[in-house]
PDB file of N, CA and C in Angstrom:
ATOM      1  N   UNK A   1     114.337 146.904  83.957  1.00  0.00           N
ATOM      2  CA  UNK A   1     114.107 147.103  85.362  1.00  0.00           C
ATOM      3  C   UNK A   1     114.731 145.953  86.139  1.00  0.00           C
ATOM      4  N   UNK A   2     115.202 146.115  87.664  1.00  0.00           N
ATOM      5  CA  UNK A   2     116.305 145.473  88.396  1.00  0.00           C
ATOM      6  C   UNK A   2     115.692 145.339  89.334  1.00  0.00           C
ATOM      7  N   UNK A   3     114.780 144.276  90.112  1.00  0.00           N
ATOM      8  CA  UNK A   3     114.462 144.607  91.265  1.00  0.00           C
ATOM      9  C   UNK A   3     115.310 144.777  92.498  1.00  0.00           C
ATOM     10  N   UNK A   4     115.245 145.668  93.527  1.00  0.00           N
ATOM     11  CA  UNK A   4     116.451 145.659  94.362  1.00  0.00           C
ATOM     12  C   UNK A   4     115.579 145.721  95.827  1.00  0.00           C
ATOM     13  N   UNK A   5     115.779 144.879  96.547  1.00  0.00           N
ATOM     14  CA  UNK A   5     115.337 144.432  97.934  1.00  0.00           C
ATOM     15  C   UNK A   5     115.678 145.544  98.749  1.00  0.00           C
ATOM     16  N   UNK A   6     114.690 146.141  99.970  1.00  0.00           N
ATOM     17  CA  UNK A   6     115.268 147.286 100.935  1.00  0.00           C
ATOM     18  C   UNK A   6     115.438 146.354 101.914  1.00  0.00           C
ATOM     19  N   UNK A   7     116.724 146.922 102.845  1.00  0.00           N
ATOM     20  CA  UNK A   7     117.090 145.813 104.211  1.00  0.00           C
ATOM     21  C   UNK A   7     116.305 146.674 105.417  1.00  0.00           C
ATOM     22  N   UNK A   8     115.581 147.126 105.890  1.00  0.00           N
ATOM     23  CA  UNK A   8     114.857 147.328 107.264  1.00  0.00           C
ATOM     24  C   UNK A   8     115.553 146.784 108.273  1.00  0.00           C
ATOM     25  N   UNK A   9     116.851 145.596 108.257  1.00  0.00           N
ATOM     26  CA  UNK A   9     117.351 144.849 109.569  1.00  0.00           C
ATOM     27  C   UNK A   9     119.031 146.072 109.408  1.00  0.00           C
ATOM     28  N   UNK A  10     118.953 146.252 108.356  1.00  0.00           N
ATOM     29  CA  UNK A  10     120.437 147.208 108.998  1.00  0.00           C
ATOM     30  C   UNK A  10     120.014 148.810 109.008  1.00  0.00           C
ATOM     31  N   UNK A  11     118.786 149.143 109.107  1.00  0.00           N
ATOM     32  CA  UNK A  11     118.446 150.236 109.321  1.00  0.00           C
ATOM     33  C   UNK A  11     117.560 150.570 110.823  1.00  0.00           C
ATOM     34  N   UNK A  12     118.919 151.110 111.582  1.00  0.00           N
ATOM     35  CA  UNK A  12     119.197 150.965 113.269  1.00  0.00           C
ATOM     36  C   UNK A  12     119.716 151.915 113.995  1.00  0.00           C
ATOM     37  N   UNK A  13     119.122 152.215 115.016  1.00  0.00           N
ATOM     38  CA  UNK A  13     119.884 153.735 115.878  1.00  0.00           C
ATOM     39  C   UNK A  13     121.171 153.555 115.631  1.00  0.00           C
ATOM     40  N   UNK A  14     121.898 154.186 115.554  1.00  0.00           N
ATOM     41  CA  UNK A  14     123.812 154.616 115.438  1.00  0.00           C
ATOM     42  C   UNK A  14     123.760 154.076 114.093  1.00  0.00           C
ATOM     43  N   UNK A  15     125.622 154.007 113.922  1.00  0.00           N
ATOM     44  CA  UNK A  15     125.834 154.058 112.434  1.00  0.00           C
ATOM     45  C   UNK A  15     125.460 152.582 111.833  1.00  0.00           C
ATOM     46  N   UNK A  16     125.347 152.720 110.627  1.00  0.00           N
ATOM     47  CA  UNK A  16     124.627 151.424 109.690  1.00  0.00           C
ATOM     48  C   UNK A  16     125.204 151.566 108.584  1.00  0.00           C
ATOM     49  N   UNK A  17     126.503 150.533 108.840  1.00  0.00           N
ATOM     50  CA  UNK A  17     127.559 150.231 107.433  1.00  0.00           C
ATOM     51  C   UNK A  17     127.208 150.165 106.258  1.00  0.00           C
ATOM     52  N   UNK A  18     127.237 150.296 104.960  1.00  0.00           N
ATOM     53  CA  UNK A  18     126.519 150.057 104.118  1.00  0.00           C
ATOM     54  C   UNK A  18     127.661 149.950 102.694  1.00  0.00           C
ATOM     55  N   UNK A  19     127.464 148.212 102.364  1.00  0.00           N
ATOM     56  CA  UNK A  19     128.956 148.471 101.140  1.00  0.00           C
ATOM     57  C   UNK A  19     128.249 147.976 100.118  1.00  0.00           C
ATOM     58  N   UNK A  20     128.346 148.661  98.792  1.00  0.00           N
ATOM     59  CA  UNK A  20     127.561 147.991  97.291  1.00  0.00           C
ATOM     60  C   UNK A  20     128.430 146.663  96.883  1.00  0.00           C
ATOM     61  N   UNK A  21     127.507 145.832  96.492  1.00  0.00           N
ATOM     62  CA  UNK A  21     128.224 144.352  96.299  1.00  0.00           C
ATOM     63  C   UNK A  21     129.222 144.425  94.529  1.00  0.00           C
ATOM     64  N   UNK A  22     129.120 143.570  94.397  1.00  0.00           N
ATOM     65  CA  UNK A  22     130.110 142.672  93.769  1.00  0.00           C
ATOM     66  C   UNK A  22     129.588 143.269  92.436  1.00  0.00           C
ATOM     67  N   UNK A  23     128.475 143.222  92.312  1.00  0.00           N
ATOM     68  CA  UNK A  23     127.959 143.645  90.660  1.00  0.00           C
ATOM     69  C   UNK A  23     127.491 145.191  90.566  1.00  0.00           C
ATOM     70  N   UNK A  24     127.730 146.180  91.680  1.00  0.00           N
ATOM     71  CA  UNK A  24     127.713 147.341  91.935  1.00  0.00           C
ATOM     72  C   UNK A  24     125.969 147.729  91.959  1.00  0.00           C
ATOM     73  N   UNK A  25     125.107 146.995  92.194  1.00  0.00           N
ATOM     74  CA  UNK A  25     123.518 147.766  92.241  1.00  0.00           C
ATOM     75  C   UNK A  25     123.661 148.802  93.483  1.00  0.00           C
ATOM     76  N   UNK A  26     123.019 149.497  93.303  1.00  0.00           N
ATOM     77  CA  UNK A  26     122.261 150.554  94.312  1.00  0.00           C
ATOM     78  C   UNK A  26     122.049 149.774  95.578  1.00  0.00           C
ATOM     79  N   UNK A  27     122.718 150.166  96.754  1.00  0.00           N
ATOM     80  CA  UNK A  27     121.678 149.566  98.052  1.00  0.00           C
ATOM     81  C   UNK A  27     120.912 150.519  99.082  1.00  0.00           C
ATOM     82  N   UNK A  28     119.564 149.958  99.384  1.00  0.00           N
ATOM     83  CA  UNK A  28     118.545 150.529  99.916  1.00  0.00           C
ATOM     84  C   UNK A  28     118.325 150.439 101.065  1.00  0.00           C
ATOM     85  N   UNK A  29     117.941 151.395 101.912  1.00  0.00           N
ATOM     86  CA  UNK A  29     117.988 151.230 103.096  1.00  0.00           C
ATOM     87  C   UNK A  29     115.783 151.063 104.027  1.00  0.00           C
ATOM     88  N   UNK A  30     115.158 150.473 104.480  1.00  0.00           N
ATOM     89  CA  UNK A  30     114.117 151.136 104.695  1.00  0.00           C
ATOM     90  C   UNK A  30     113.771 151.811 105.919  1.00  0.00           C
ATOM     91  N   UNK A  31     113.662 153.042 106.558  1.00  0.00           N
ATOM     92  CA  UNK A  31     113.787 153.327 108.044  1.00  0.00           C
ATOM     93  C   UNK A  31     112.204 152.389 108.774  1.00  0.00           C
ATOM     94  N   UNK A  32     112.421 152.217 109.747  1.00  0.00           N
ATOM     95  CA  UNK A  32     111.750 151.676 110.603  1.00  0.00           C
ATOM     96  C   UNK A  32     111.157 152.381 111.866  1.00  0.00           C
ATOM     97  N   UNK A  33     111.169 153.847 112.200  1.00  0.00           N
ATOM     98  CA  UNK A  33     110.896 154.556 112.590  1.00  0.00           C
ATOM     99  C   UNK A  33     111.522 156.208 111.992  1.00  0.00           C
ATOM    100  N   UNK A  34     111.026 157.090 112.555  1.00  0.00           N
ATOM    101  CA  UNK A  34     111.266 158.118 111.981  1.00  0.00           C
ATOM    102  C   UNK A  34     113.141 158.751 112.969  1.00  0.00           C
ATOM    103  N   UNK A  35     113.859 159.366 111.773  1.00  0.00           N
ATOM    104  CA  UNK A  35     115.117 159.368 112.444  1.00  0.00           C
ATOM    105  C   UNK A  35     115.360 160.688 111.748  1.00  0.00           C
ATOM    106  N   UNK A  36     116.471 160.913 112.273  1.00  0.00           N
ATOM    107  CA  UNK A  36     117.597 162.045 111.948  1.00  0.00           C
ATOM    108  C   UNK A  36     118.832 161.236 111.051  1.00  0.00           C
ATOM    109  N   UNK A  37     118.646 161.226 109.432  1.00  0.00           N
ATOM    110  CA  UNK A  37     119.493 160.796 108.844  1.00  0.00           C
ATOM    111  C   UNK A  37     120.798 161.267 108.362  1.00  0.00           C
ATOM    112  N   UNK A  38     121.802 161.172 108.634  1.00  0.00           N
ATOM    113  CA  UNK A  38     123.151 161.602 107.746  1.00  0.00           C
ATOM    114  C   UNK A  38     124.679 160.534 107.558  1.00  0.00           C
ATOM    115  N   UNK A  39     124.856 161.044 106.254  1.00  0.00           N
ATOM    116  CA  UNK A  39     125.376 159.646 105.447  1.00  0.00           C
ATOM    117  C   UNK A  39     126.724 160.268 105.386  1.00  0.00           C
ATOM    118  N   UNK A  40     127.735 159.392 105.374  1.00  0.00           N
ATOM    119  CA  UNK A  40     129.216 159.405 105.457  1.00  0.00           C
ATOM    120  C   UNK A  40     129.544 159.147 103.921  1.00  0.00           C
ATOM    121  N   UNK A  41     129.887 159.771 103.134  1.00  0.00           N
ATOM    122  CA  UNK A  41     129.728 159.270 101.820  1.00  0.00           C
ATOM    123  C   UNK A  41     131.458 158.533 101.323  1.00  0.00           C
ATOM    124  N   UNK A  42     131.298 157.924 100.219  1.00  0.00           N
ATOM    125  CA  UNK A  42     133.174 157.214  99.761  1.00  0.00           C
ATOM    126  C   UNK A  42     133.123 158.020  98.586  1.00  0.00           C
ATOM    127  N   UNK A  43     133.968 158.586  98.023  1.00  0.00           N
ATOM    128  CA  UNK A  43     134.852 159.117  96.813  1.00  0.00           C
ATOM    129  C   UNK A  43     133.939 158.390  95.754  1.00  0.00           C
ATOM    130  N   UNK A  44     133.089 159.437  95.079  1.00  0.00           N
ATOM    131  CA  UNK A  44     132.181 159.308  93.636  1.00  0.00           C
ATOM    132  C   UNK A  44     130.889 158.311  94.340  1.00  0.00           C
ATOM    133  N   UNK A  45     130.524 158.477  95.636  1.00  0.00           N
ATOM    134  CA  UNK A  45     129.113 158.394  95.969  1.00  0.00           C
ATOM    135  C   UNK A  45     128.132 158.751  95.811  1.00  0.00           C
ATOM    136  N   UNK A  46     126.859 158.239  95.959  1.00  0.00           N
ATOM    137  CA  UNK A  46     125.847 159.708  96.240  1.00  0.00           C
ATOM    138  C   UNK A  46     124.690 158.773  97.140  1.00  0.00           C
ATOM    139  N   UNK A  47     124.068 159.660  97.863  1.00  0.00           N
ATOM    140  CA  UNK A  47     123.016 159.376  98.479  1.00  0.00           C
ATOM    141  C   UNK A  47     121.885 160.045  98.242  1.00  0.00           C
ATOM    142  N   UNK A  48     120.940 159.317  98.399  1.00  0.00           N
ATOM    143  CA  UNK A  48     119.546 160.102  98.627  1.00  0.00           C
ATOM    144  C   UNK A  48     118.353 159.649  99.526  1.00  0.00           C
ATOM    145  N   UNK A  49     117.868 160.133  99.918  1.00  0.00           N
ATOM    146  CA  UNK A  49     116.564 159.830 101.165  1.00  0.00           C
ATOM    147  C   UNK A  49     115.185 160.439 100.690  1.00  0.00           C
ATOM    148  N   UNK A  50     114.331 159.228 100.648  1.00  0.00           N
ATOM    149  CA  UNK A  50     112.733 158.982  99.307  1.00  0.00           C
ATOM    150  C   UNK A  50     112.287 159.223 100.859  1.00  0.00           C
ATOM    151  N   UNK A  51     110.979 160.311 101.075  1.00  0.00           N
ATOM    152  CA  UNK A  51     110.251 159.810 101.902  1.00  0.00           C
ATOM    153  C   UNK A  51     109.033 159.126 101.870  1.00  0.00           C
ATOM    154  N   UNK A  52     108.265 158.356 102.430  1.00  0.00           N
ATOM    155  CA  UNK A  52     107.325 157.861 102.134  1.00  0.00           C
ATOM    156  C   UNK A  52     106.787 157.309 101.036  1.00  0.00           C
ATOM    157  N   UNK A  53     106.325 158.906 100.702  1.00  0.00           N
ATOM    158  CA  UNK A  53     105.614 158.970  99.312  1.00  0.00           C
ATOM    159  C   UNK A  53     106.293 158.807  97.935  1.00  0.00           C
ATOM    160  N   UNK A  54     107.840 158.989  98.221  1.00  0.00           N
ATOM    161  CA  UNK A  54     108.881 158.509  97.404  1.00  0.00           C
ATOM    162  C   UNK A  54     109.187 159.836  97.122  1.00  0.00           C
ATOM    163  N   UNK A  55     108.646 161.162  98.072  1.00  0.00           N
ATOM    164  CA  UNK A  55     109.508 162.398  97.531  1.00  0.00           C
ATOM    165  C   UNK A  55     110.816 162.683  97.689  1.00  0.00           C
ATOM    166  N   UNK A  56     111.486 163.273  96.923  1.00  0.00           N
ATOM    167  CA  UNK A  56     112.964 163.382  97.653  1.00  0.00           C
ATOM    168  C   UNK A  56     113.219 164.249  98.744  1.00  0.00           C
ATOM    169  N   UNK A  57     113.643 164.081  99.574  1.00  0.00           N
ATOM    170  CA  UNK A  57     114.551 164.783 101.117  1.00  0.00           C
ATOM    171  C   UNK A  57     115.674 165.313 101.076  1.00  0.00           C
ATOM    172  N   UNK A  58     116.481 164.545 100.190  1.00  0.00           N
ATOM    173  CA  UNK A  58     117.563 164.667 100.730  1.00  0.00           C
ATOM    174  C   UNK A  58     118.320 163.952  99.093  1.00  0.00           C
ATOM    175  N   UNK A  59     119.755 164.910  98.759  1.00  0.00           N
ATOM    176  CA  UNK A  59     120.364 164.189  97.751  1.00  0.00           C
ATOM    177  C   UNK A  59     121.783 164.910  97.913  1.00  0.00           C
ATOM    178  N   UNK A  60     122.667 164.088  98.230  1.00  0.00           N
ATOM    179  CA  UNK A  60     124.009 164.267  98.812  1.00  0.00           C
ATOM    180  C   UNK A  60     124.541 165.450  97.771  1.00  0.00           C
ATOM    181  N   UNK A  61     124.228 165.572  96.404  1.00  0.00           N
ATOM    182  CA  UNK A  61     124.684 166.335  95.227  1.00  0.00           C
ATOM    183  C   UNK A  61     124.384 167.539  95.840  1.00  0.00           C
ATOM    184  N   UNK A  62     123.525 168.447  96.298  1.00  0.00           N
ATOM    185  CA  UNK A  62     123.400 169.442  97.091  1.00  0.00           C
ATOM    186  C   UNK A  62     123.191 169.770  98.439  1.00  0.00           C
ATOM    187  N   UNK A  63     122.690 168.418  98.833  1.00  0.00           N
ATOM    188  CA  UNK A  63     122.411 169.045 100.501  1.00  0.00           C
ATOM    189  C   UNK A  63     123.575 168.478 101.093  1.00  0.00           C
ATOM    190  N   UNK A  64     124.420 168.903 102.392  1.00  0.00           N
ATOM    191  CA  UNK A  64     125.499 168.770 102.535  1.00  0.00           C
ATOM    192  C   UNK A  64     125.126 168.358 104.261  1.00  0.00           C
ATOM    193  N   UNK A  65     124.018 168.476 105.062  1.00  0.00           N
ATOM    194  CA  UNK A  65     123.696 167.634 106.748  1.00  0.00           C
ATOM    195  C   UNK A  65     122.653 166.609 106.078  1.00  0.00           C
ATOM    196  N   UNK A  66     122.374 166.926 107.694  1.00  0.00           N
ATOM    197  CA  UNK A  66     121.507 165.582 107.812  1.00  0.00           C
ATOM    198  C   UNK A  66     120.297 166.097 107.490  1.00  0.00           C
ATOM    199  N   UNK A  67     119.245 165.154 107.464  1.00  0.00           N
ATOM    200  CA  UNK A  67     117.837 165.381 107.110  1.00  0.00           C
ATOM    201  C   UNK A  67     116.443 164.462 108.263  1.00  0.00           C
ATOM    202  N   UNK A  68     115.571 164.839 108.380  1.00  0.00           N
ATOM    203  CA  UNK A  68     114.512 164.510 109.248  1.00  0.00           C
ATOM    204  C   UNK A  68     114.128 163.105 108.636  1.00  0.00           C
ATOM    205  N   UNK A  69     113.633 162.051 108.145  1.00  0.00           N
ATOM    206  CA  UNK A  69     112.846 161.564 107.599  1.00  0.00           C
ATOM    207  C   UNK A  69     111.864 160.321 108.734  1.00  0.00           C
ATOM    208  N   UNK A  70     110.747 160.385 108.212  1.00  0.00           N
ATOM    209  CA  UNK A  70     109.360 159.561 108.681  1.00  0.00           C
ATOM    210  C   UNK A  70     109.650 158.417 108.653  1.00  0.00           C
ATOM    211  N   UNK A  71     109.252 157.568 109.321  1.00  0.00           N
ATOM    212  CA  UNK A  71     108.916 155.905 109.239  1.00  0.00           C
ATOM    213  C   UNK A  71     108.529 155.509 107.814  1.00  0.00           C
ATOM    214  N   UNK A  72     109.229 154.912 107.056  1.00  0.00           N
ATOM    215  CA  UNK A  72     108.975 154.080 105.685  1.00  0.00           C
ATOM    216  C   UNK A  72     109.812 154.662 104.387  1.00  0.00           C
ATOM    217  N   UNK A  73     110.661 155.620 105.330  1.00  0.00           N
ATOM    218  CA  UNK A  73     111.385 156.580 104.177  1.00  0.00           C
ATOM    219  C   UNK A  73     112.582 155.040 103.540  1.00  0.00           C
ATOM    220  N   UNK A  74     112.829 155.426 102.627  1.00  0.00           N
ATOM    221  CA  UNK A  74     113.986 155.151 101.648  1.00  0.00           C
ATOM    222  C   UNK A  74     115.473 155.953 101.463  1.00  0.00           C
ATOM    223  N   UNK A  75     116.447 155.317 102.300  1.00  0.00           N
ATOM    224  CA  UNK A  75     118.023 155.576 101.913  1.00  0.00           C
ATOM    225  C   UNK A  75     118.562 154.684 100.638  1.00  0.00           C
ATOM    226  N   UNK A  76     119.000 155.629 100.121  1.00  0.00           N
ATOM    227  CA  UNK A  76     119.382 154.925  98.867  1.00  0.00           C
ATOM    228  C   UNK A  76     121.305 155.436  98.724  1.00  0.00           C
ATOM    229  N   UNK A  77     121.949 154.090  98.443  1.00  0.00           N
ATOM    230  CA  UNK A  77     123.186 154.759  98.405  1.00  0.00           C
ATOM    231  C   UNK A  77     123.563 153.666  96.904  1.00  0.00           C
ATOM    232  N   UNK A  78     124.620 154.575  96.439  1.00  0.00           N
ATOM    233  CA  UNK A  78     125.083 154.216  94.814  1.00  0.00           C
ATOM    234  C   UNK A  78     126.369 154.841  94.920  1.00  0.00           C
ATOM    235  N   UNK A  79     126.937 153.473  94.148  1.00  0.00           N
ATOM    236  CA  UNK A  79     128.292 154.083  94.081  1.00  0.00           C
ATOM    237  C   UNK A  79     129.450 153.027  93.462  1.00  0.00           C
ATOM    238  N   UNK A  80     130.666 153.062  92.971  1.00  0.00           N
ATOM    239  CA  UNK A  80     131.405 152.292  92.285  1.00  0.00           C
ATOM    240  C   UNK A  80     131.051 150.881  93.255  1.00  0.00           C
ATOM    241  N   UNK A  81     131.262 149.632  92.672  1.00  0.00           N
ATOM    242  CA  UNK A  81     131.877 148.220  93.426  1.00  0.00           C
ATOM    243  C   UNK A  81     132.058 148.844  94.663  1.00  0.00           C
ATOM    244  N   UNK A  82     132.151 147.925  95.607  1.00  0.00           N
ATOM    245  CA  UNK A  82     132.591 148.125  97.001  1.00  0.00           C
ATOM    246  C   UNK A  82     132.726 149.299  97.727  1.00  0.00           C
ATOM    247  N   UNK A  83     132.008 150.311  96.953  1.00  0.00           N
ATOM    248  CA  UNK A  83     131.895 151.750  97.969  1.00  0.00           C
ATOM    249  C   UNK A  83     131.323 151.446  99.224  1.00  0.00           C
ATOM    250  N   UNK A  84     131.931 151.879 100.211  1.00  0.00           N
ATOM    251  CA  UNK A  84     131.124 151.900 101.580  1.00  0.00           C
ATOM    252  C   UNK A  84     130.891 153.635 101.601  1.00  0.00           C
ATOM    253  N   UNK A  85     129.313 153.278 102.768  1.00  0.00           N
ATOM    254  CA  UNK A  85     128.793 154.270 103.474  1.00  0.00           C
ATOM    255  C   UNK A  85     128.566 154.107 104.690  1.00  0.00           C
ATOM    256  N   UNK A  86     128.415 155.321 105.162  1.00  0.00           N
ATOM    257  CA  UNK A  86     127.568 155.149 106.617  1.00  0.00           C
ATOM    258  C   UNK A  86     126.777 155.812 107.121  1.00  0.00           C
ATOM    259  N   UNK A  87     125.572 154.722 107.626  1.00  0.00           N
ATOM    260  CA  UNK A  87     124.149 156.190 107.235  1.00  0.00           C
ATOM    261  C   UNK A  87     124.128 156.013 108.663  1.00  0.00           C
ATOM    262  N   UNK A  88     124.094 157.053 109.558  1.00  0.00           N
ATOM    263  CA  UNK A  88     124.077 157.646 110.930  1.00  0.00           C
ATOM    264  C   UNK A  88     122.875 157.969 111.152  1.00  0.00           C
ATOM    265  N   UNK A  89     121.706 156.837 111.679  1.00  0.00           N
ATOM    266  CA  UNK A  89     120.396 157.029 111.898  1.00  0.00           C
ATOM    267  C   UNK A  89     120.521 158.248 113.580  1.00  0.00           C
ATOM    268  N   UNK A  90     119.153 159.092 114.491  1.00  0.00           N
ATOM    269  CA  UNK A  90     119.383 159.376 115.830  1.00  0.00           C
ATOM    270  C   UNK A  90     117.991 159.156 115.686  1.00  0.00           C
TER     271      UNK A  90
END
């Protein structure tokens, strides 16, 4: 097990850059109010959106818009080294 920190400071009305570092972990997003989420994905990405309770919402592999999620939800994006995303909070 890896612990991996959620950032709550880049999870913000409009778009919210999001690039996996240097050793490629998963980065997490935590919402801070409830939003209208949809993610810009890079070549062999994937996203997914935990709500609350840690159910899934949302997983880029089939759902193809955006999704509703609650205050405390979880964006999760994965992807090679230096993949960028962009998660488009409203």
């Amino acid at each position: 097990m890896f612990y991996s920190n959620t950032d709550p400071a880049a999870s913000k009305a409009g778009e919210n850059p999001v690039k996996t570092g240097p050793k490629g972990y998963n980065e997490w997003l935590e919402l801070q109010e409830d939003a209208i989420v949809k993610i810009g994905l890079p070549t062999d990405g994937r996203a997914l959106v935990l709500g609350p309770y840690r159910e899934q919402l949302f997983d880029s592999i089939l759902d193809a818009q955006e999704v509703l999620a609650p205050k405390g939800s979880l964006v999760l994006c994965a992807g090679p080294v230096g993949s960028q995303f962009v998660v488009t909070l409203k």
